[in-house]
C-alpha atoms as a PDB file:
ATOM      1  CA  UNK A   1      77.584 118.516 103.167  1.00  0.00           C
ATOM      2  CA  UNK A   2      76.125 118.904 106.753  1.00  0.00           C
ATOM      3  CA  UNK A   3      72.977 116.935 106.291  1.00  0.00           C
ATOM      4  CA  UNK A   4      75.779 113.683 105.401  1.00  0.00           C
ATOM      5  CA  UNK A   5      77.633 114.426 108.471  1.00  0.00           C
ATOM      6  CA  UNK A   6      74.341 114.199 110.276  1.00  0.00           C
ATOM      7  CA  UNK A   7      73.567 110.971 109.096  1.00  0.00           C
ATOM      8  CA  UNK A   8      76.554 109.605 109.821  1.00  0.00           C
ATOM      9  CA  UNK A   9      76.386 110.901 113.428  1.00  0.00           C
ATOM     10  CA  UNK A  10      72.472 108.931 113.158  1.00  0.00           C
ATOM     11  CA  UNK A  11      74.353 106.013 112.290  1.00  0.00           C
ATOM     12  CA  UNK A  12      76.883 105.805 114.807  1.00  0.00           C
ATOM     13  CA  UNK A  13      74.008 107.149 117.567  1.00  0.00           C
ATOM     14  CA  UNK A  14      72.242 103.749 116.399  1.00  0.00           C
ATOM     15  CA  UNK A  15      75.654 101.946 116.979  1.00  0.00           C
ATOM     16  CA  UNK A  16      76.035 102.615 120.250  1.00  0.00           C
ATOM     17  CA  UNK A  17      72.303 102.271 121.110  1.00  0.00           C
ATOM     18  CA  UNK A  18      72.225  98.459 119.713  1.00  0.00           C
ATOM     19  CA  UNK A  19      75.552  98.404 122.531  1.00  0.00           C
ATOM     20  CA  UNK A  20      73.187  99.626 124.948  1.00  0.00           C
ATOM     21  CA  UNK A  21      71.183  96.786 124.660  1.00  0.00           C
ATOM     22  CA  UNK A  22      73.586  93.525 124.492  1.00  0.00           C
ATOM     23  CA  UNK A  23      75.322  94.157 127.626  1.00  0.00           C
ATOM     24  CA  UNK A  24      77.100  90.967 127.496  1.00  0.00           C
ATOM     25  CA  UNK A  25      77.843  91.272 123.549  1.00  0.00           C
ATOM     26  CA  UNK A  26      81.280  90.576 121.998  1.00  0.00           C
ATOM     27  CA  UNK A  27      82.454  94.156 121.135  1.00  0.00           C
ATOM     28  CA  UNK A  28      85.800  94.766 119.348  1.00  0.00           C
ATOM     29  CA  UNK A  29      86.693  98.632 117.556  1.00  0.00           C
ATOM     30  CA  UNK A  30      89.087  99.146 115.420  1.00  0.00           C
ATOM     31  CA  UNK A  31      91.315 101.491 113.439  1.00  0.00           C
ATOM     32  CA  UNK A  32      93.120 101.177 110.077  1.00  0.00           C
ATOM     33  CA  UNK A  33      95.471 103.291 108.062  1.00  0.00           C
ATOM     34  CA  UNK A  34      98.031 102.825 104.856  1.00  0.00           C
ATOM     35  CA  UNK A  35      99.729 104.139 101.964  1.00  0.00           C
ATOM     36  CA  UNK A  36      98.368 102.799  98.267  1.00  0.00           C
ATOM     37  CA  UNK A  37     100.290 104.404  94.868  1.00  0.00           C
ATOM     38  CA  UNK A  38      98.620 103.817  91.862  1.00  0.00           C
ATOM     39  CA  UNK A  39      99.565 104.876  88.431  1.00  0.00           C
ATOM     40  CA  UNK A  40      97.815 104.531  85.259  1.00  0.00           C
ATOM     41  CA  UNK A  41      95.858 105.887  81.963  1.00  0.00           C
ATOM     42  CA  UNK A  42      92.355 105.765  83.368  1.00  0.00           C
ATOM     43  CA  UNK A  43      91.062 106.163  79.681  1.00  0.00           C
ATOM     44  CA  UNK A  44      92.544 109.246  79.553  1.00  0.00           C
ATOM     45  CA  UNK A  45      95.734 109.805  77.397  1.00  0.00           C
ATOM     46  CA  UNK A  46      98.082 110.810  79.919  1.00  0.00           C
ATOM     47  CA  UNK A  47      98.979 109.321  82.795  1.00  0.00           C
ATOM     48  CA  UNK A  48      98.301 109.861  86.140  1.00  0.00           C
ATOM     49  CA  UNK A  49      99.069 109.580  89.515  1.00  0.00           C
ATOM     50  CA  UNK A  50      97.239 108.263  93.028  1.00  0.00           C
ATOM     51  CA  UNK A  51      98.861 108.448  96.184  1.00  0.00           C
ATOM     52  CA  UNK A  52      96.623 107.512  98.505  1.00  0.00           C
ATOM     53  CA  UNK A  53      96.038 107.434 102.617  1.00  0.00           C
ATOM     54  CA  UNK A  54      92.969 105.154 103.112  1.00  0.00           C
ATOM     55  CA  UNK A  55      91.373 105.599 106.736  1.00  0.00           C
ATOM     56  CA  UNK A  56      88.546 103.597 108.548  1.00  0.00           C
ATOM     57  CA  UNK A  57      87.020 102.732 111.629  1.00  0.00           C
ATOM     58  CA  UNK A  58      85.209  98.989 111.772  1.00  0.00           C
ATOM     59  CA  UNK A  59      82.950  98.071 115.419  1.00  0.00           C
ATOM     60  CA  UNK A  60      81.994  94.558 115.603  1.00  0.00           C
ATOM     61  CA  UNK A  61      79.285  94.034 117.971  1.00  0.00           C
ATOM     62  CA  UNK A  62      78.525  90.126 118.074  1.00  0.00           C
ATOM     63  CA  UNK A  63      77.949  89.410 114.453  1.00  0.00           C
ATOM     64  CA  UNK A  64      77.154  92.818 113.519  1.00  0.00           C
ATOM     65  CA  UNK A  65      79.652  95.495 111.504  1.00  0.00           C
ATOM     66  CA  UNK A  66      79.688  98.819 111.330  1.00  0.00           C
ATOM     67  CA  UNK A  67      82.897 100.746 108.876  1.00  0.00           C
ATOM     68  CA  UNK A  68      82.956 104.356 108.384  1.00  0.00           C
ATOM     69  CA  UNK A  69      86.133 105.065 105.880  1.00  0.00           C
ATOM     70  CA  UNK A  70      87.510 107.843 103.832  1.00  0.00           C
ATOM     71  CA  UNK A  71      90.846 108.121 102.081  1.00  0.00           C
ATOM     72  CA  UNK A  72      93.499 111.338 101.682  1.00  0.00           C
ATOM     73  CA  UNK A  73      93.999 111.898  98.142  1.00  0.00           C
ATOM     74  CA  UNK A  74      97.291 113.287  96.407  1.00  0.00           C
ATOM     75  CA  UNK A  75      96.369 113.049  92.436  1.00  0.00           C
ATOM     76  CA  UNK A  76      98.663 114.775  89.791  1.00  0.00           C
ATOM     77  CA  UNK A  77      96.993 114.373  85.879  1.00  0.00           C
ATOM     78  CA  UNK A  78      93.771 114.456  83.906  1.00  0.00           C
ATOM     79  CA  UNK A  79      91.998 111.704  84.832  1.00  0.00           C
ATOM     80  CA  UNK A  80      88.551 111.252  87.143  1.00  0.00           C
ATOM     81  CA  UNK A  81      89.875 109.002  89.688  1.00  0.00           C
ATOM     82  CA  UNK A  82      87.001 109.317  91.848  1.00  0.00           C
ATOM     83  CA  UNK A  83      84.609 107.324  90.024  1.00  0.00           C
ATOM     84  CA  UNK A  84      85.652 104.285  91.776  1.00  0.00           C
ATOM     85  CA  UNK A  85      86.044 104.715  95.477  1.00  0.00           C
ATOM     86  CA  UNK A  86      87.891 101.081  96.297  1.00  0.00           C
ATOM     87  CA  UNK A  87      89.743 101.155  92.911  1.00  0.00           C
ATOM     88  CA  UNK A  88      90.629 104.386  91.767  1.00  0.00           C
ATOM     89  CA  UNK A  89      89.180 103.300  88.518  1.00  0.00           C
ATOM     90  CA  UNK A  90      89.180 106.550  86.557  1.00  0.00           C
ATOM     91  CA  UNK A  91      86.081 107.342  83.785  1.00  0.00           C
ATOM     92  CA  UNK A  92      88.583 108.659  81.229  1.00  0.00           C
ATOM     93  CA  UNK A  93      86.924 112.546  81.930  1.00  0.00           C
ATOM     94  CA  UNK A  94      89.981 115.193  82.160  1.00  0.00           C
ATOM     95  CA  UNK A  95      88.994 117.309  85.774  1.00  0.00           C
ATOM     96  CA  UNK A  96      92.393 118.500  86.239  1.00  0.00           C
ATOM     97  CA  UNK A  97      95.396 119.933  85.242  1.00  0.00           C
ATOM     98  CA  UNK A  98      98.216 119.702  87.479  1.00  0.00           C
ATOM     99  CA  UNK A  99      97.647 118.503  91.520  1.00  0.00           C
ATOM    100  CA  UNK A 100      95.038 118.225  93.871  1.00  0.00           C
ATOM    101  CA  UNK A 101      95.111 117.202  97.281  1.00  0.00           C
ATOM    102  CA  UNK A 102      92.503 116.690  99.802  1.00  0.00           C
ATOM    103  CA  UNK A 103      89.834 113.829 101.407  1.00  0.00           C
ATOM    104  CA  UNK A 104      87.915 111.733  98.734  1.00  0.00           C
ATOM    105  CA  UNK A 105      84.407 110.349  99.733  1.00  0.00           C
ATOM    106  CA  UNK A 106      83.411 108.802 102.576  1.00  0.00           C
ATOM    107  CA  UNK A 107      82.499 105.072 102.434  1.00  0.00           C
ATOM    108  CA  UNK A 108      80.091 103.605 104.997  1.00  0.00           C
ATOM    109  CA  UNK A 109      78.661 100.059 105.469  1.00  0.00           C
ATOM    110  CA  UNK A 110      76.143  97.425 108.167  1.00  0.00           C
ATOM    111  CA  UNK A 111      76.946  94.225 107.684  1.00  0.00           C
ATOM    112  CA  UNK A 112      75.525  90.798 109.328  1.00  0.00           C
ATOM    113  CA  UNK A 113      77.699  87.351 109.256  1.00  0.00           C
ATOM    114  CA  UNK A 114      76.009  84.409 110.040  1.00  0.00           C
ATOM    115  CA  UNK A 115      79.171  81.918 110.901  1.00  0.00           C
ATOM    116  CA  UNK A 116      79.664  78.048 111.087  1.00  0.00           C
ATOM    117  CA  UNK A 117      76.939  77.400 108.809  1.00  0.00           C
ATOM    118  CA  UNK A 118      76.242  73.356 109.976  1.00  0.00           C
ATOM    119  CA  UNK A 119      79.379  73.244 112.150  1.00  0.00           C
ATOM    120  CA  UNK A 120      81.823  74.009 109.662  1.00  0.00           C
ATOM    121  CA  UNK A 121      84.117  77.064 108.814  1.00  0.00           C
ATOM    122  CA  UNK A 122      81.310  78.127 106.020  1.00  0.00           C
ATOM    123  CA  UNK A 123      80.050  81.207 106.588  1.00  0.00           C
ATOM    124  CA  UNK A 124      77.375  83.672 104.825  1.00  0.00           C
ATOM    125  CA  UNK A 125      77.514  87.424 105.120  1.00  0.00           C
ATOM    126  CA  UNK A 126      74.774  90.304 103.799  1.00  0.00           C
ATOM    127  CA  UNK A 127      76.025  93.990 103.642  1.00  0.00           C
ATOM    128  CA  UNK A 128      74.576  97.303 102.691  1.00  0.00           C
ATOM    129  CA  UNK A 129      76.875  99.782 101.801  1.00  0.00           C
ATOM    130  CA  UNK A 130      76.196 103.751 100.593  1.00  0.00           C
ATOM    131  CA  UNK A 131      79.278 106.206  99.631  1.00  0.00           C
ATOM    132  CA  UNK A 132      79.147 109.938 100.981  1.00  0.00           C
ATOM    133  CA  UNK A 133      80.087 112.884  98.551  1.00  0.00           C
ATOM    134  CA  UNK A 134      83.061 114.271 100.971  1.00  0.00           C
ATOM    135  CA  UNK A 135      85.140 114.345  98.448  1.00  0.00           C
ATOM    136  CA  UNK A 136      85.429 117.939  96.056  1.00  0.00           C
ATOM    137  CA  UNK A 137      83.479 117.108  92.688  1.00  0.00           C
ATOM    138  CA  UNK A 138      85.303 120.321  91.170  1.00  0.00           C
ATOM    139  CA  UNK A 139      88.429 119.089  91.848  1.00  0.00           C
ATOM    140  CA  UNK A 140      87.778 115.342  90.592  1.00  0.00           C
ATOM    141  CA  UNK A 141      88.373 114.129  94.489  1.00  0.00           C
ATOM    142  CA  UNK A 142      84.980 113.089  94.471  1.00  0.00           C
ATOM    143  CA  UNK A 143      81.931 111.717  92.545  1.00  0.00           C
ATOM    144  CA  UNK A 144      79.673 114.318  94.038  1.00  0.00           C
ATOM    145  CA  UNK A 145      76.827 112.390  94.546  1.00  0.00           C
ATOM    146  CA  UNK A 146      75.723 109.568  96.990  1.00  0.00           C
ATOM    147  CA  UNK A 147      75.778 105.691  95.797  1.00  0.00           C
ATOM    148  CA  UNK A 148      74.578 102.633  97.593  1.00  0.00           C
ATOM    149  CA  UNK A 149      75.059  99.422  97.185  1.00  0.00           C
ATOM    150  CA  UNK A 150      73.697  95.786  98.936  1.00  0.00           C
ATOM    151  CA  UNK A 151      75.988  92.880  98.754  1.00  0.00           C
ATOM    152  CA  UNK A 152      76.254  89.099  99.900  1.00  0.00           C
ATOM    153  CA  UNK A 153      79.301  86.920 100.364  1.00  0.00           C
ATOM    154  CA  UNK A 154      79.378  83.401 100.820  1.00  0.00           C
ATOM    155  CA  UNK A 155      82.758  81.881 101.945  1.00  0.00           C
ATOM    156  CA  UNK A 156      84.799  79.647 104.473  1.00  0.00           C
ATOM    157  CA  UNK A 157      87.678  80.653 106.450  1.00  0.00           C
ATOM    158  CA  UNK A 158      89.685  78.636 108.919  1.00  0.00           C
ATOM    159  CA  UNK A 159      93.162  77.742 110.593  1.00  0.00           C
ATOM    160  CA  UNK A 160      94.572  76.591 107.378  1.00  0.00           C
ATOM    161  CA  UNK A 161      93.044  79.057 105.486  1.00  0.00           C
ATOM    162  CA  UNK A 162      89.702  80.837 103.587  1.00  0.00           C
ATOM    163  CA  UNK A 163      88.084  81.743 100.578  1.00  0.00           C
ATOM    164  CA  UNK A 164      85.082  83.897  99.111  1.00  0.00           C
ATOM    165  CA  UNK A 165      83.033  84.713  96.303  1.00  0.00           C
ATOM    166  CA  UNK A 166      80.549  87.473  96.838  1.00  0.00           C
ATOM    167  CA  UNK A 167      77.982  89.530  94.449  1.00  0.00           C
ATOM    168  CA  UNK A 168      75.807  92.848  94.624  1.00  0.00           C
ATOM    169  CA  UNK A 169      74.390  95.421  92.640  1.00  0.00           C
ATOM    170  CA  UNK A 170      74.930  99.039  92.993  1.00  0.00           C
ATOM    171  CA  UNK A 171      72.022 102.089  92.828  1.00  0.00           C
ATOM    172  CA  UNK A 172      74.350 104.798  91.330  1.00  0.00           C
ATOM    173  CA  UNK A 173      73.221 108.717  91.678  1.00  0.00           C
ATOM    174  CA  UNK A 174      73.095 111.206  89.231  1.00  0.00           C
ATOM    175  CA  UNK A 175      75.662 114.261  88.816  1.00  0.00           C
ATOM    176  CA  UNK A 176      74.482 117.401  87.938  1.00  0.00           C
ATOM    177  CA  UNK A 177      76.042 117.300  84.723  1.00  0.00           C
ATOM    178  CA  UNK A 178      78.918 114.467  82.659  1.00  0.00           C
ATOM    179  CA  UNK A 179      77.890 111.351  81.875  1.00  0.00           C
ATOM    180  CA  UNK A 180      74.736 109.077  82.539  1.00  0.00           C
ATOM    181  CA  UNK A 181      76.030 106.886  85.518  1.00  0.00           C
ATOM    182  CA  UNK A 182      74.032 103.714  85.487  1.00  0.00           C
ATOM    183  CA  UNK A 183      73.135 101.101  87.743  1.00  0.00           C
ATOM    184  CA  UNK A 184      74.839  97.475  87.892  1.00  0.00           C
ATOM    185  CA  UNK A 185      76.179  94.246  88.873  1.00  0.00           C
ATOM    186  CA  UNK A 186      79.334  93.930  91.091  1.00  0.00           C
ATOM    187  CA  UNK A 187      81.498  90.349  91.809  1.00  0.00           C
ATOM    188  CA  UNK A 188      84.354  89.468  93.670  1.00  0.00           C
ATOM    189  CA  UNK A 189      86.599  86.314  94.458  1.00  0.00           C
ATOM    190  CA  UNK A 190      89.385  86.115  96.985  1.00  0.00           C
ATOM    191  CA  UNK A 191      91.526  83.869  99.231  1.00  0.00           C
ATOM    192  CA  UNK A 192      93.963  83.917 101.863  1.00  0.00           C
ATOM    193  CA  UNK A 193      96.586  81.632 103.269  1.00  0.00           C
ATOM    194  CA  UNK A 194      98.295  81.870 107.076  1.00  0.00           C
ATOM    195  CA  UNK A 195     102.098  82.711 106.692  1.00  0.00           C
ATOM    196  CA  UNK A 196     102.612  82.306 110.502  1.00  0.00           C
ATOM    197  CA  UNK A 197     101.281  83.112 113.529  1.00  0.00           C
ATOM    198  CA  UNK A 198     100.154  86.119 112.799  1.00  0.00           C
ATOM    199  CA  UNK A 199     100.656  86.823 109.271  1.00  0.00           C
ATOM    200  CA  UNK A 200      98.182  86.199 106.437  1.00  0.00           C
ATOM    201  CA  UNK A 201      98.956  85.856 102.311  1.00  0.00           C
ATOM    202  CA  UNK A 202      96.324  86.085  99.504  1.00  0.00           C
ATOM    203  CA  UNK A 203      94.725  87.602  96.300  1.00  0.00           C
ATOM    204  CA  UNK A 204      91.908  88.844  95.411  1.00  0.00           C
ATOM    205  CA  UNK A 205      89.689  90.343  92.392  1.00  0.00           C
ATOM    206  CA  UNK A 206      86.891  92.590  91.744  1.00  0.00           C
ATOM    207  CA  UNK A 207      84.196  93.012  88.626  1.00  0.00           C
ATOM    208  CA  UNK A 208      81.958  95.626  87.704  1.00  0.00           C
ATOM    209  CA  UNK A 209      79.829  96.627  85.383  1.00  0.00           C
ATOM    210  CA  UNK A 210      80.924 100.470  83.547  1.00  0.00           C
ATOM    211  CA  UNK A 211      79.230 103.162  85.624  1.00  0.00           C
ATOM    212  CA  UNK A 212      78.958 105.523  82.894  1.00  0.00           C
ATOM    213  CA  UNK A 213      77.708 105.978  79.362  1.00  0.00           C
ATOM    214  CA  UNK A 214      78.363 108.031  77.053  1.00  0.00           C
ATOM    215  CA  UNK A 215      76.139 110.785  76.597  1.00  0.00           C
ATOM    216  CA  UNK A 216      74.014 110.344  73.462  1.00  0.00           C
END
């Protein structure tokens, strides 16, 4: 686990040298924090239950992003919730009886925007992404090995509103032993609407292609 924590530390060293050198950039940090439930089958046959405390740090330097997140995890049933980071879509493996508690994996991310494509609100933005075994394999908290993923999002936001589609493809490790995880395409779609002056409504959707196989 140490040589992740050091390369987070590398990244945010390389965060604040890039501040180093654009003196007069736009910088903004900031922190987020929540409470998601979730409750399901996860391809398992009994149901169970996510509570979860998602927490992140995002530093915008210019058009440059840099998000570190992690979440605190309070699962009671079978099923492998950890399989999916954003989701908590489950791979149907029993890794538990009862409760666990404790922090899932860590989710880090660069990501350039070029904005007003032509003038307009149009905007294009490239991302690579990689998520950090934090979380305790054993105790189905984590996936125990490190995916990455490089993703592009092409959209238009504005006073009156915004909208996105975006697509990537994942590099999925290997775990010592379970299923064959594979490699594969991801998609989104989303929009938002302003609700006042400083409240937003939307939806949004994610695809992706199964991340593990059966084992033959």
């Amino acid at each position: 686990m140490n040589r992740w924590a050091s390369k987070f530390a590398l990244l945010v060293a390389v965060s604040f040298l890039a501040l180093a050198g654009t003196a007069q950039a736009e910088v903004r940090l900031s922190f987020t924090t929540g409470v998601d439930y979730s409750s399901g089958e996860y391809g398992s046959e009994e149901t169970t239950e996510v509570i979860s405390v998602p927490f992140g740090v995002r530093l915008s330097v210019d058009d440059w992003t840099f998000r570190a997140s992690s979440s605190y995890l309070d699962v009671t049933g079978p099923a492998d919730i950890s399989e999916d980071g954003e989701t908590g879509e489950g791979s149907g493996v029993v890794v538990r009886e009862g409760s666990e508690r404790g922090i899932g994996d860590t989710n880090i991310s660069v990501e350039k925007a070029f904005r007003r494509i032509g003038g307009s609100d149009a905007y294009v933005e490239v991302s690579a992404r990689a998520r950090l075994p934090s979380g305790d394999e054993t105790r189905g908290l984590g996936v125990g090995t490190v995916d990455y993923a490089v993703v592009s999002e092409v959209g238009f936001s504005g006073d009156n509103g915004g909208a996105y589609v975006s697509a990537g493809y994942r590099f999925l490790g290997q775990r010592d032993d379970g299923p064959q995880r594979e490699d594969g395409m991801q998609a989104g779609v989303g929009f938002w609407l302003p609700a006042g002056n400083r409240t937003r409504v939307g939806a949004f959707g994610n695809w992706r292609e199964a991340a593990t196989v059966s084992v033959s």
